[in-house]
N, C-alpha and C. Protein backbone atom coordinates (compact mmCIF):
# COMPACT_ATOMS: atom_id res chain seq x y z
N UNK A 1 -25.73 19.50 189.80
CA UNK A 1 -25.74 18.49 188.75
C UNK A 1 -26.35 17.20 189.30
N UNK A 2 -27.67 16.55 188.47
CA UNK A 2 -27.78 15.39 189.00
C UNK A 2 -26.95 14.02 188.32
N UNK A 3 -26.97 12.99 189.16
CA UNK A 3 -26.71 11.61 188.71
C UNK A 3 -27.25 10.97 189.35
N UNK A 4 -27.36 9.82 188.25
CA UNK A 4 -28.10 8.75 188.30
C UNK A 4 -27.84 7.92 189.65
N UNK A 5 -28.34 7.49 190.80
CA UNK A 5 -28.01 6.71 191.97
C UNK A 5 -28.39 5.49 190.99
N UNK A 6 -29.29 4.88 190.59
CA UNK A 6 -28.50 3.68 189.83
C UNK A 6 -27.50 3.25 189.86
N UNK A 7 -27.05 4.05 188.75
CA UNK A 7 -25.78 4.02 188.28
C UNK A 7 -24.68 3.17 189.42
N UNK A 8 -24.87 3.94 190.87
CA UNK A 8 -23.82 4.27 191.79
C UNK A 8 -24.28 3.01 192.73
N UNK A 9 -25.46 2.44 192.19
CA UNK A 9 -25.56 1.11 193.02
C UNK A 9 -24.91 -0.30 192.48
N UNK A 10 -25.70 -0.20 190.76
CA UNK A 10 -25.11 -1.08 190.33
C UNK A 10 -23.40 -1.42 190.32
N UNK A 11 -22.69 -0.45 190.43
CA UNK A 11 -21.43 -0.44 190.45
C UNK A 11 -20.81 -1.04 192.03
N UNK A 12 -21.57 -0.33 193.25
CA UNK A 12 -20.98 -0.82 194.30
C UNK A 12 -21.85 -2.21 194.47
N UNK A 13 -22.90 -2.34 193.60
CA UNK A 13 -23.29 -3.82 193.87
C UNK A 13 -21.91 -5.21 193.09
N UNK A 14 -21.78 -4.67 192.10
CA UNK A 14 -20.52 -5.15 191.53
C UNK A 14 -19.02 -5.23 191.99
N UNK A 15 -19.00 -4.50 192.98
CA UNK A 15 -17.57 -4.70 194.04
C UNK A 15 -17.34 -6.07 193.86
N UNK A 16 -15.99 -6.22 193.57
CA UNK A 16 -14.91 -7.37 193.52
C UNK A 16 -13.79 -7.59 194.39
N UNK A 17 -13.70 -6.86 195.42
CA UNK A 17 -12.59 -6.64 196.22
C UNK A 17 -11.32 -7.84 196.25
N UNK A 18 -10.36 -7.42 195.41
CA UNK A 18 -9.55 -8.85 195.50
C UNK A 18 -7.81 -7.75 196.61
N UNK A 19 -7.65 -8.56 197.57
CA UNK A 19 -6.19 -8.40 198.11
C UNK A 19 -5.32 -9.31 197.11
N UNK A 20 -4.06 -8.07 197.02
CA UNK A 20 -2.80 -8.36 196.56
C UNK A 20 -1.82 -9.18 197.18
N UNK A 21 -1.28 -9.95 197.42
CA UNK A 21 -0.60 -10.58 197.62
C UNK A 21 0.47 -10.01 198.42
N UNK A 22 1.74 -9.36 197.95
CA UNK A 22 2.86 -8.67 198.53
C UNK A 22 2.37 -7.17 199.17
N UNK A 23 3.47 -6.76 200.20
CA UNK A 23 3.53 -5.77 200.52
C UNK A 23 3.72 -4.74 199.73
N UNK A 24 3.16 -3.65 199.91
CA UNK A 24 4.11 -2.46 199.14
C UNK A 24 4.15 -1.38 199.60
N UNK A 25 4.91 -0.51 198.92
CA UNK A 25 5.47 0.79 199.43
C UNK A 25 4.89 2.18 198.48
N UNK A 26 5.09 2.77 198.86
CA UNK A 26 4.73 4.14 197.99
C UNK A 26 6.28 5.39 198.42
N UNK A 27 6.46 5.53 197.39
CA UNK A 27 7.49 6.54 197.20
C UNK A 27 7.60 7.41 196.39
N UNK A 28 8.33 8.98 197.07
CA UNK A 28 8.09 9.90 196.32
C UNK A 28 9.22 10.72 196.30
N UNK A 29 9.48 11.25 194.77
CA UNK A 29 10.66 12.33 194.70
C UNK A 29 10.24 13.47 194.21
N UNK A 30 11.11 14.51 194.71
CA UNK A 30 11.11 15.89 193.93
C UNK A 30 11.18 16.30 192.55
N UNK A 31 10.17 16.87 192.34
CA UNK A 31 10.53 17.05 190.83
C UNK A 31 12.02 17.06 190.10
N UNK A 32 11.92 16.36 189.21
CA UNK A 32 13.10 16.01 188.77
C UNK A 32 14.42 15.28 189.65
N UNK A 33 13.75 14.66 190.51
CA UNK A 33 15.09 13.90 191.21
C UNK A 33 14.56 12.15 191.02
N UNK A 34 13.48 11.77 190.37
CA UNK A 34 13.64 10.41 190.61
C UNK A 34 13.97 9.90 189.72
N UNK A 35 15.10 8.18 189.92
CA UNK A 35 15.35 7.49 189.40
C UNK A 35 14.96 7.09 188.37
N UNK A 36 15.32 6.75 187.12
CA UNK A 36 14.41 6.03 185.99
C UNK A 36 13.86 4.56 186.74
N UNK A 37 12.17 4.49 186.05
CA UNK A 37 11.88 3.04 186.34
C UNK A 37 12.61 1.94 186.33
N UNK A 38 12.48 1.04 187.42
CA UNK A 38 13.40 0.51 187.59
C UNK A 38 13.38 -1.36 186.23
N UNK A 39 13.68 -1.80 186.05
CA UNK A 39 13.43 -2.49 184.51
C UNK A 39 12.57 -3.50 184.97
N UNK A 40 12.51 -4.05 186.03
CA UNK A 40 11.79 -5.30 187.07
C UNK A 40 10.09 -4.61 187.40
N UNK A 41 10.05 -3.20 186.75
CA UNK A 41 8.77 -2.91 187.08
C UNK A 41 7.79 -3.43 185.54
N UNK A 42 8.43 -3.91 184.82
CA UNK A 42 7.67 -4.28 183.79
C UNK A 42 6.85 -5.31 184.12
N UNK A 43 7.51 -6.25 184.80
CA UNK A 43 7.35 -7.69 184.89
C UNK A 43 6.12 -7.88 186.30
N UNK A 44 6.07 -6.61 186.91
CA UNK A 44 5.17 -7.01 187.88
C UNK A 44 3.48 -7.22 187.58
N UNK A 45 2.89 -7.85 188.63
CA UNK A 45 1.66 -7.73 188.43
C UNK A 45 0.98 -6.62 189.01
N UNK A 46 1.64 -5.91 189.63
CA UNK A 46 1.08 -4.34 189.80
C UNK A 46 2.03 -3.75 190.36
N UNK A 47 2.21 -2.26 189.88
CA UNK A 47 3.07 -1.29 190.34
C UNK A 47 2.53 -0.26 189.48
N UNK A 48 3.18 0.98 190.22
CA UNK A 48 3.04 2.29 189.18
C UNK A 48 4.05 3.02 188.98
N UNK A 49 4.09 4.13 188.16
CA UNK A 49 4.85 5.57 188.37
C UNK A 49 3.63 6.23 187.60
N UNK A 50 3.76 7.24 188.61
CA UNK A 50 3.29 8.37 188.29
C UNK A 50 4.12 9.52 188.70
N UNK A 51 3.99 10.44 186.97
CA UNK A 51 4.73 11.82 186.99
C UNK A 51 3.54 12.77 186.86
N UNK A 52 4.31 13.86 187.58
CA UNK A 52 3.44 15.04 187.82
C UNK A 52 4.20 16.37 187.95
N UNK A 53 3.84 17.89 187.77
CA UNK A 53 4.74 18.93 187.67
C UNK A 53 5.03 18.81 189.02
N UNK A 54 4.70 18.18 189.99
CA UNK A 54 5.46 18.63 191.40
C UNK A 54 6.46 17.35 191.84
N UNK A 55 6.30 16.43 191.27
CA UNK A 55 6.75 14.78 192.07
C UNK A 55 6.48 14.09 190.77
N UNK A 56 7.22 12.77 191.40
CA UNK A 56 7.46 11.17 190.53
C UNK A 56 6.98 10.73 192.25
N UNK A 57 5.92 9.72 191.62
CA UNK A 57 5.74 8.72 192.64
C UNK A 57 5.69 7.28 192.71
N UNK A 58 6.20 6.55 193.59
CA UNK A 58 5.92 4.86 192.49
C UNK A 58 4.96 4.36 193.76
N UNK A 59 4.50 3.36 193.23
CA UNK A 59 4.03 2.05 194.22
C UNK A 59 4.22 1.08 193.50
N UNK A 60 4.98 0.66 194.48
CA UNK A 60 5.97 -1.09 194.31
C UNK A 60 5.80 -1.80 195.06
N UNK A 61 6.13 -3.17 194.93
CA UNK A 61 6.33 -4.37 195.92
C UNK A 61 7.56 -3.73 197.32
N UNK A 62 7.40 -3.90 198.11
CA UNK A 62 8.92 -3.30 198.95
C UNK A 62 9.89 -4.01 198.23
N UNK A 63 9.65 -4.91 198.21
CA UNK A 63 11.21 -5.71 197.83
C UNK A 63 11.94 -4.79 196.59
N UNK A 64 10.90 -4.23 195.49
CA UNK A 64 11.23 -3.65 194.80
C UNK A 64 11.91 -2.13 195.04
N UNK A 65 11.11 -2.06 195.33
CA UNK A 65 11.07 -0.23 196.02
C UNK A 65 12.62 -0.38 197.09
N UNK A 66 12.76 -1.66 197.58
CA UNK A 66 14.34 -1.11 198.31
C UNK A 66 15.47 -1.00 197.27
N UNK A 67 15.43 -1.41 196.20
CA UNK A 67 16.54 -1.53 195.21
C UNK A 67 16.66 0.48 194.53
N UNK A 68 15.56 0.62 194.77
CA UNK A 68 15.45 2.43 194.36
C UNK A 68 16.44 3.46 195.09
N UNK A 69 16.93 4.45 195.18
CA UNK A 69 17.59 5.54 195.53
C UNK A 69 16.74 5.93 196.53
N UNK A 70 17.17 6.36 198.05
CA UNK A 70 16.00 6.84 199.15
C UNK A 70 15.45 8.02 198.32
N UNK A 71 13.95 7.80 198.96
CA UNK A 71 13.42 8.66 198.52
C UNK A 71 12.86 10.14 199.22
N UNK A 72 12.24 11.10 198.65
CA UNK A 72 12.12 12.13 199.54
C UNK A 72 11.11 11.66 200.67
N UNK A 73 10.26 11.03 200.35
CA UNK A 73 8.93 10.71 201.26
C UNK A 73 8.97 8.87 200.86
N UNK A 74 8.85 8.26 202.37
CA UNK A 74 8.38 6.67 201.95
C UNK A 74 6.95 6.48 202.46
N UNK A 75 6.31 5.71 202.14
CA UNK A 75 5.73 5.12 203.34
C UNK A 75 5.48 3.36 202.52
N UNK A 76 5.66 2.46 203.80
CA UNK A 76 5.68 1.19 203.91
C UNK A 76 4.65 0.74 204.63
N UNK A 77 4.66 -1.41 204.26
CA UNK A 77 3.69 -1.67 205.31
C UNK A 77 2.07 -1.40 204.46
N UNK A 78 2.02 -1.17 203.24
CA UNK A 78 0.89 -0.92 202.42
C UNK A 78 0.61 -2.22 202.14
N UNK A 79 -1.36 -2.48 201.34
CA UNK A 79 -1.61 -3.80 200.65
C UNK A 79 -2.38 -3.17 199.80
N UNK A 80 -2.29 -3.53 198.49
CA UNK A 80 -3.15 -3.60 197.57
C UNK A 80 -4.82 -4.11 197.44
N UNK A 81 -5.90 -3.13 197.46
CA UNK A 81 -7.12 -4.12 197.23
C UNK A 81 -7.49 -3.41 195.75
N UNK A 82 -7.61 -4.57 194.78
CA UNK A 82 -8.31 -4.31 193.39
C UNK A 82 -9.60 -4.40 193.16
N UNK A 83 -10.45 -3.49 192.87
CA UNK A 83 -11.28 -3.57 192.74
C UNK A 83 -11.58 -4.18 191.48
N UNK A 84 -12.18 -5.01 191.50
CA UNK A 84 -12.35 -5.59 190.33
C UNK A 84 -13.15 -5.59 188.99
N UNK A 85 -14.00 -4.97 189.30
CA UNK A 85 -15.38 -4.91 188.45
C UNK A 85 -14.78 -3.33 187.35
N UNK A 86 -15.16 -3.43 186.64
CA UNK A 86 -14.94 -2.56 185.24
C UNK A 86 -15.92 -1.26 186.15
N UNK A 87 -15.50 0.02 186.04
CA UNK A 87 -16.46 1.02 186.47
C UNK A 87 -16.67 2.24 185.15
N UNK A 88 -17.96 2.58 184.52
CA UNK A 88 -18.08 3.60 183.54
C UNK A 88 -18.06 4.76 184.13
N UNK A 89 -17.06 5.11 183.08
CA UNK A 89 -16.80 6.62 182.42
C UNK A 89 -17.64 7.51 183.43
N UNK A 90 -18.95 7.51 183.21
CA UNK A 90 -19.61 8.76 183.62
C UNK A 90 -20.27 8.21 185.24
N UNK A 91 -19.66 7.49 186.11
CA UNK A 91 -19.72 7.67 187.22
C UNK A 91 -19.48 8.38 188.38
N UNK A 92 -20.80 8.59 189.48
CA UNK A 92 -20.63 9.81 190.08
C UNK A 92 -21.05 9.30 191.26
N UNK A 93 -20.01 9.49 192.19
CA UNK A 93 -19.84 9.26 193.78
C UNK A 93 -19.14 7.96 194.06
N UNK A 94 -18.96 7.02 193.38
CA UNK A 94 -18.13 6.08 193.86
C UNK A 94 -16.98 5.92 194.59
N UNK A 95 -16.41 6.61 194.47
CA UNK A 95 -14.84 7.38 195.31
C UNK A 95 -15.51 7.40 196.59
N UNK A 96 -16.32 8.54 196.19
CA UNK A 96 -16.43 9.23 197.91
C UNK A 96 -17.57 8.24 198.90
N UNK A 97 -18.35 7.16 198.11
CA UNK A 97 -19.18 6.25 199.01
C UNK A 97 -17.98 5.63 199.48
N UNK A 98 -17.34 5.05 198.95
CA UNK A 98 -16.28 4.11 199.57
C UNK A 98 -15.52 4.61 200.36
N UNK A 99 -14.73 5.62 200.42
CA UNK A 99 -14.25 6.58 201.33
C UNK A 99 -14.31 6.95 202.16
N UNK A 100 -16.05 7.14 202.07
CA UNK A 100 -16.96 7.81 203.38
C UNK A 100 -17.25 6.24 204.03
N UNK A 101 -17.42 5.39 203.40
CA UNK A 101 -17.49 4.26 204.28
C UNK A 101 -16.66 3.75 205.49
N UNK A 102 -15.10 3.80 204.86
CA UNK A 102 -13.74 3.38 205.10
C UNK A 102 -13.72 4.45 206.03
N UNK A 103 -13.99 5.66 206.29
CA UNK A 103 -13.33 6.56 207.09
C UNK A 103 -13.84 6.45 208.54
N UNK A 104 -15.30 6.13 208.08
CA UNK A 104 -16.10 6.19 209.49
C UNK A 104 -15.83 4.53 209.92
N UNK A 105 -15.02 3.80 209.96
CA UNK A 105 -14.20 2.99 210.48
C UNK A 105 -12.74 2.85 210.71
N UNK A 106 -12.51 4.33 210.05
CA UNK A 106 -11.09 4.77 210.35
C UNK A 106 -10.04 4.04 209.72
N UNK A 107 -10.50 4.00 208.59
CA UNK A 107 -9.05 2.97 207.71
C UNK A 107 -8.55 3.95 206.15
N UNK A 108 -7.79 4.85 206.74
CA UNK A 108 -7.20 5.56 205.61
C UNK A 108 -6.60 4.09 204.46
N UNK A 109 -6.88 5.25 203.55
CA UNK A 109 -6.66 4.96 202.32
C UNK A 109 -6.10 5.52 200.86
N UNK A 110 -5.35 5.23 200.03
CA UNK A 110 -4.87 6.17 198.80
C UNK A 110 -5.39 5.44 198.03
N UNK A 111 -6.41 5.73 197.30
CA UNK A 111 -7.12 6.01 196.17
C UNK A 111 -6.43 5.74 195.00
N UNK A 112 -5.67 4.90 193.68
CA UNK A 112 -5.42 4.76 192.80
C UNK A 112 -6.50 4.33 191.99
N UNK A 113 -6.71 5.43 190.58
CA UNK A 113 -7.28 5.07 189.57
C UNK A 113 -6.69 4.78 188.07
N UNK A 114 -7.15 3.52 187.76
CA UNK A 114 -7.28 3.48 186.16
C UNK A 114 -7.84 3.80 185.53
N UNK A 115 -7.96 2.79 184.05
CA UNK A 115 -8.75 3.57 182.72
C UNK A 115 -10.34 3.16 182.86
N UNK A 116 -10.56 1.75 183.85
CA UNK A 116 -11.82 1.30 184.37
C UNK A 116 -11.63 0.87 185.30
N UNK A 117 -10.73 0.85 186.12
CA UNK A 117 -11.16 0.28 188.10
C UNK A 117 -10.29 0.80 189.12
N UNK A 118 -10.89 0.59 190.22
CA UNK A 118 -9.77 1.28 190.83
C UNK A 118 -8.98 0.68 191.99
N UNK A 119 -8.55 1.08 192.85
CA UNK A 119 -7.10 -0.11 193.51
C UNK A 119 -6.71 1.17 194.90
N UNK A 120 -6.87 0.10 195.99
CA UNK A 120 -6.79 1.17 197.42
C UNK A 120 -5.53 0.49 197.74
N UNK A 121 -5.26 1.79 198.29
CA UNK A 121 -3.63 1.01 199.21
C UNK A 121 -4.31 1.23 200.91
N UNK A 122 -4.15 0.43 201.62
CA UNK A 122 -4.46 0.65 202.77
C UNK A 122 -3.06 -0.27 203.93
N UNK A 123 -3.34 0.25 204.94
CA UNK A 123 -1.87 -0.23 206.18
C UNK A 123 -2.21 -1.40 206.14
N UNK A 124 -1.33 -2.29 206.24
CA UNK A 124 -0.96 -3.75 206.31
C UNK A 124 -2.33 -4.01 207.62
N UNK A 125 -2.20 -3.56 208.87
CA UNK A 125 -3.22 -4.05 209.39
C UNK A 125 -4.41 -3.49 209.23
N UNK A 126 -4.75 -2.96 208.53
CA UNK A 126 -6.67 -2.28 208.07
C UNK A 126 -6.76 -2.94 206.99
N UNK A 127 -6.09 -4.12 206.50
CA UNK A 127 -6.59 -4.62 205.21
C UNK A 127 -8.17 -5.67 205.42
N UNK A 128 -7.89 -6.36 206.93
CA UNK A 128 -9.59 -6.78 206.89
C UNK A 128 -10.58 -6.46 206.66
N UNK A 129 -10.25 -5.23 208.05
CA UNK A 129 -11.86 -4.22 207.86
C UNK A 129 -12.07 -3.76 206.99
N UNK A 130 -10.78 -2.94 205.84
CA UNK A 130 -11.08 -2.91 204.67
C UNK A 130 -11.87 -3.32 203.67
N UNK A 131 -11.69 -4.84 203.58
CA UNK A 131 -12.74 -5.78 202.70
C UNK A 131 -14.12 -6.28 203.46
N UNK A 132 -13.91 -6.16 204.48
CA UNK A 132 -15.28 -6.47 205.34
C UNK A 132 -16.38 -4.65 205.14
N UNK A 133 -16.08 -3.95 205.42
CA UNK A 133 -16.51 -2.61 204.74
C UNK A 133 -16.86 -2.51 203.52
N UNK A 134 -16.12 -3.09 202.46
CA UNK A 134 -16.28 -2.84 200.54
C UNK A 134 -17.21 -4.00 200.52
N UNK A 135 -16.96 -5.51 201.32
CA UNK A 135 -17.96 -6.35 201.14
C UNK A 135 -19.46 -6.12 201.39
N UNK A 136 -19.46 -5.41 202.46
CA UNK A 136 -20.57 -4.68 202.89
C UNK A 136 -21.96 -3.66 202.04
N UNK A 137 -20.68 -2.90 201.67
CA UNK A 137 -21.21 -2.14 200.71
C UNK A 137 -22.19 -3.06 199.31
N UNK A 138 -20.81 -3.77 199.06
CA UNK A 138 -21.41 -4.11 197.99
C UNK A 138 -22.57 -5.40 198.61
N UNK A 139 -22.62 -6.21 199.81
CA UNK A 139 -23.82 -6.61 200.33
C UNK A 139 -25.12 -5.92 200.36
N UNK A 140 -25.33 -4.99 200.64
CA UNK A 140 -26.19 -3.83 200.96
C UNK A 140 -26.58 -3.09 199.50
N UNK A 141 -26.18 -3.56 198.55
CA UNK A 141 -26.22 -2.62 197.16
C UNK A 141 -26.63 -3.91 196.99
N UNK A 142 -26.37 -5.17 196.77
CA UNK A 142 -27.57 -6.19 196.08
C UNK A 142 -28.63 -6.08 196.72
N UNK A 143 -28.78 -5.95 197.89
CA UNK A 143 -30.16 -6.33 198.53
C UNK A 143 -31.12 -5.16 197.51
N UNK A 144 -30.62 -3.75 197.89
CA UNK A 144 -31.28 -2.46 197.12
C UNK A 144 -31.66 -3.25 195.69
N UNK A 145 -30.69 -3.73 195.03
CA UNK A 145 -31.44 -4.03 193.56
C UNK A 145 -32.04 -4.96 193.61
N UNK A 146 -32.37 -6.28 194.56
CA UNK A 146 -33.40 -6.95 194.58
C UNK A 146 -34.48 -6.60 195.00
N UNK A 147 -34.44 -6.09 196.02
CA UNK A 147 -35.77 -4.97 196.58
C UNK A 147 -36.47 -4.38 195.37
N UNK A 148 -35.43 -3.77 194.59
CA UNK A 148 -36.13 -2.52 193.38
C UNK A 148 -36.75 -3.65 192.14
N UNK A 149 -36.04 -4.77 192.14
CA UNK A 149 -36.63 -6.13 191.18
C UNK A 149 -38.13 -6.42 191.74
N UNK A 150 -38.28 -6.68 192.59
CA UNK A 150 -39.38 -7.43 193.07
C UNK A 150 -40.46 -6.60 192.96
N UNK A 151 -41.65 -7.21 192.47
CA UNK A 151 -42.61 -6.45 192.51
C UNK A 151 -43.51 -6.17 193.85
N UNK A 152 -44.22 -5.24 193.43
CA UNK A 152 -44.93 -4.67 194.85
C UNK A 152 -45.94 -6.09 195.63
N UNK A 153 -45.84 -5.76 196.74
CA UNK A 153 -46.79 -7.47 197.28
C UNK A 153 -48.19 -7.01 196.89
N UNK A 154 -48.70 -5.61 196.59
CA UNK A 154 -49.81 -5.90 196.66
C UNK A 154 -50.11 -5.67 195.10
N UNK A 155 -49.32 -6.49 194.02
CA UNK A 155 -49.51 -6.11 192.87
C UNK A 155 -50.51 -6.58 192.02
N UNK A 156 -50.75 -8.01 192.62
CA UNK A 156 -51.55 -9.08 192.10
C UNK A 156 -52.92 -8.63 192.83
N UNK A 157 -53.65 -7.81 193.42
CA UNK A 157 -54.11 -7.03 194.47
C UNK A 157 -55.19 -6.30 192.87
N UNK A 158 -54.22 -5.82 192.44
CA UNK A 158 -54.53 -4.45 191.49
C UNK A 158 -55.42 -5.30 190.44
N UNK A 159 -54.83 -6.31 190.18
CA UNK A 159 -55.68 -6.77 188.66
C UNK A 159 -56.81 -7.48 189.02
C-alpha cells in the first residue's frame, strides 16, 4: 500500500511537543478487578481509563493513582508529552517515525492515542532527550518543506 510521504512530513513538521506538568503513573487490573473511576478524574487536565477484554488501565497524576486499590501491574516516575498539532485520519507512519526515532536513542515510550493527537508517556528522566528528538524531527521536516518550496536555482536559467 502506498502513502503519501507528504502527508508524513507535514505532520512531523507540525510537532508541538508540549511536557505535562505532574508526574504520572500507569496502572493496571485484571479483567474485571478494577476500581470504578475515581470522581477527581473528571477534573483533571489529563488522565485516562482504558477498558479492554483483558485489563482496565488508567494513567493518572501519582498523587491520584495512590488513592486507587493496588494494582495488578504499576509503573511510576512517568511524564506526559502532548503532542500538539491535530493529526488526519488517514495518516501513515507517524507512530513508527517517532518511535524509530526515540528508540535509536533509547527512550522507551507508551504511545497514547486520541481522536486527533497523540500523547507519549516516557521515564521521568528521558523526558529531555525526548523533546530534543521530537524537536528534531520536527526541525528536519521544516527544512524538507522549505527545500521542496524553493524553486530550482537554475530556474530563471530556463526562461
Amino acid at each position: 500500500m502506498l502513502h503519501d510521504s507528504s502527508l508524513l512530513i507535514d505532520a512531523l513538521a507540525g510537532l508541538d511537543p508540549m511536557l505535562l506538568e505532574h508526574e504520572f503513573s500507569l496502572l493496571g487490573y485484571g479483567r474485571g478487578s478494577a476500581p470504578p473511576s475515581p470522581e477527581a478524574l473528571l477534573a483533571e487536565g489529563f488522565g485516562a481509563r482504558i477498558d479492554d477484554p483483558l485489563e482496565t488501565t488508567f494513567v493518572l497524576r501519582s498523587t491520584l493513582a495512590d488513592t486507587l486499590p493496588p494494582a495488578d501491574t504499576r509503573q511510576d516516575g512517568l511524564r506526559v508529552i502532548l503532542l500538539v498539532a491535530e493529526l488526519p485520519a488517514d495518516l501513515v507512519g507517524f507512530a513508527s517515525t517517532i518511535s524509530g526515532a526515540l528508540a535509536e536513542r533509547n527512550v522507551p515510550i507508551i504511545l497514547v492515542g486520541t481522536a486527533s493527537r497523540d500523547h507519549l508517556l516516557v521515564p521521568e528522566a528521558a523526558w529531555p532527550e525526548a523533546l530534543a528528538v521530537l524537536r528534531g524531527l520536527r526541525d528536519a521536516s521544516r527544512r524538507l518543506l522549505e527545500e521542496s518550496a524553493e524553486p530550482p536555482a537554475d530556474a530563471d536559467e530556463a526562461l
